[in-house]
Protein backbone atom coordinates (compact mmCIF):
# COMPACT_ATOMS: atom_id res chain seq x y z
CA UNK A 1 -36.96 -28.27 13.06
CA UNK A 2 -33.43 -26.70 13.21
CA UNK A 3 -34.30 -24.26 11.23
CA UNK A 4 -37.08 -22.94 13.98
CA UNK A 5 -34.20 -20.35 15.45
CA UNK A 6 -33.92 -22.35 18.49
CA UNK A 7 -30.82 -21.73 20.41
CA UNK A 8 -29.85 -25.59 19.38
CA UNK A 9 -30.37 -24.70 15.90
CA UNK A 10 -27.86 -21.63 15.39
CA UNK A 11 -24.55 -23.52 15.77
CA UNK A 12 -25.36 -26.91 14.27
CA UNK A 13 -21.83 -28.38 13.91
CA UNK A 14 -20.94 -27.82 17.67
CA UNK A 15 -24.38 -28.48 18.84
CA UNK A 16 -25.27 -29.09 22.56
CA UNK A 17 -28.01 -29.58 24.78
CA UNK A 18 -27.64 -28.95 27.83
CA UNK A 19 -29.99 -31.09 30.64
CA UNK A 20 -29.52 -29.83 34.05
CA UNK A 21 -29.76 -32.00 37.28
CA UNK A 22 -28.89 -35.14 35.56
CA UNK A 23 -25.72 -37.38 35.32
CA UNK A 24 -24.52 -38.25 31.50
CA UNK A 25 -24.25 -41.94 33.08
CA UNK A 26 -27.77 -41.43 34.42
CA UNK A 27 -28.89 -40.03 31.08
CA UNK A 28 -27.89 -43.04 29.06
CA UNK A 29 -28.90 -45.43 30.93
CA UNK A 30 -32.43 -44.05 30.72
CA UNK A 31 -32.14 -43.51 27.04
CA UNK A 32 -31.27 -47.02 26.36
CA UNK A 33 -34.56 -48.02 28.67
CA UNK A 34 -36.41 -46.23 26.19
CA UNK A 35 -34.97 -47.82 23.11
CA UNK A 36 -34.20 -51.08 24.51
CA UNK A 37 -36.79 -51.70 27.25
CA UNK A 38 -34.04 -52.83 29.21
CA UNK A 39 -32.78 -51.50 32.91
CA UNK A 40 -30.03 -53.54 33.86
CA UNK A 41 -27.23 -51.07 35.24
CA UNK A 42 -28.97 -51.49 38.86
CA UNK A 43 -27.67 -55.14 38.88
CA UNK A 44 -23.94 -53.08 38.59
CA UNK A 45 -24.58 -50.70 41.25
CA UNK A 46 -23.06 -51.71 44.34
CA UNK A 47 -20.71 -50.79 47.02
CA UNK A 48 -20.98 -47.38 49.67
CA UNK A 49 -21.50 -44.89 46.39
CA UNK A 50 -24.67 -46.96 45.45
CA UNK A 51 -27.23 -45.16 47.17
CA UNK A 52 -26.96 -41.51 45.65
CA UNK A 53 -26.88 -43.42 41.58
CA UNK A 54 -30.08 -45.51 42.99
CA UNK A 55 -31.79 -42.34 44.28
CA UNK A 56 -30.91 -40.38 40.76
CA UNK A 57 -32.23 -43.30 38.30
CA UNK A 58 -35.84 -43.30 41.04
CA UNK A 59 -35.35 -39.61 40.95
CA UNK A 60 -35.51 -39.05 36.71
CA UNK A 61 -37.85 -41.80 36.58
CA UNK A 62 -40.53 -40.12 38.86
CA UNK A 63 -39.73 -37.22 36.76
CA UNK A 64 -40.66 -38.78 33.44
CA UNK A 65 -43.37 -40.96 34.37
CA UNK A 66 -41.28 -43.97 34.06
CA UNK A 67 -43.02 -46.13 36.42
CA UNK A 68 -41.47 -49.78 35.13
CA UNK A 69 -38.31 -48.14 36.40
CA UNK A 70 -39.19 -46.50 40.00
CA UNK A 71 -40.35 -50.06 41.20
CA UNK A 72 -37.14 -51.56 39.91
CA UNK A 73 -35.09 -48.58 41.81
CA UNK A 74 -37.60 -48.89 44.88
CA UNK A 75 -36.96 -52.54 44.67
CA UNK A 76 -32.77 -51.79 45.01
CA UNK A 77 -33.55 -49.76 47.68
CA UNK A 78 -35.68 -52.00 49.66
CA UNK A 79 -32.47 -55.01 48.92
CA UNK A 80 -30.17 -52.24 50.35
CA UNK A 81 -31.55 -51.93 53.48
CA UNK A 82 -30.25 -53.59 56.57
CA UNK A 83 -30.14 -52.54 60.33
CA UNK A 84 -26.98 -51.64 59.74
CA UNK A 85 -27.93 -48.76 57.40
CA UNK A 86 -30.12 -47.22 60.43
């Protein structure tokens, strides 16, 4: 496979792929869903930044067909709102 001539195959040693319009944090988290089966970082997200991570994990998610996910995220979103938040 690295031997194809992809662009990820011609420097091996300082490989990197580069995946655009996604957080590293978001990344890994996703990652370890898919090896694990576990989502537990939305039980960590809390606090006035919360809502942009919660939209990025429901936005990847949607992306990549990862339904068990988007109702967990949908889920947050629901326990984050409050009259307040109108």
């Amino acid at each position: 496979m690295l031997r194809a001539g992809l662009s990820e195959s011609k420097n091996v040693r300082g490989c990197e792929v580069k995946i655009d319009g996604v957080s590293y944090q978001c990344f890994y988290e996703i990652m370890k869903y898919l090896y694990t089966g576990k989502f537990e970082i939305l039980q960590q997200i809390n606090g006035p930044n919360a809502l942009p991570k919660v939209v990025e994990y429901l936005r990847i998610a949607d992306k990549e067909f990862l339904e068990d996910v988007k109702i967990l995220c949908e889920h947050k979103l629901i326990s984050m709102c409050n009259l307040e938040s109108f």
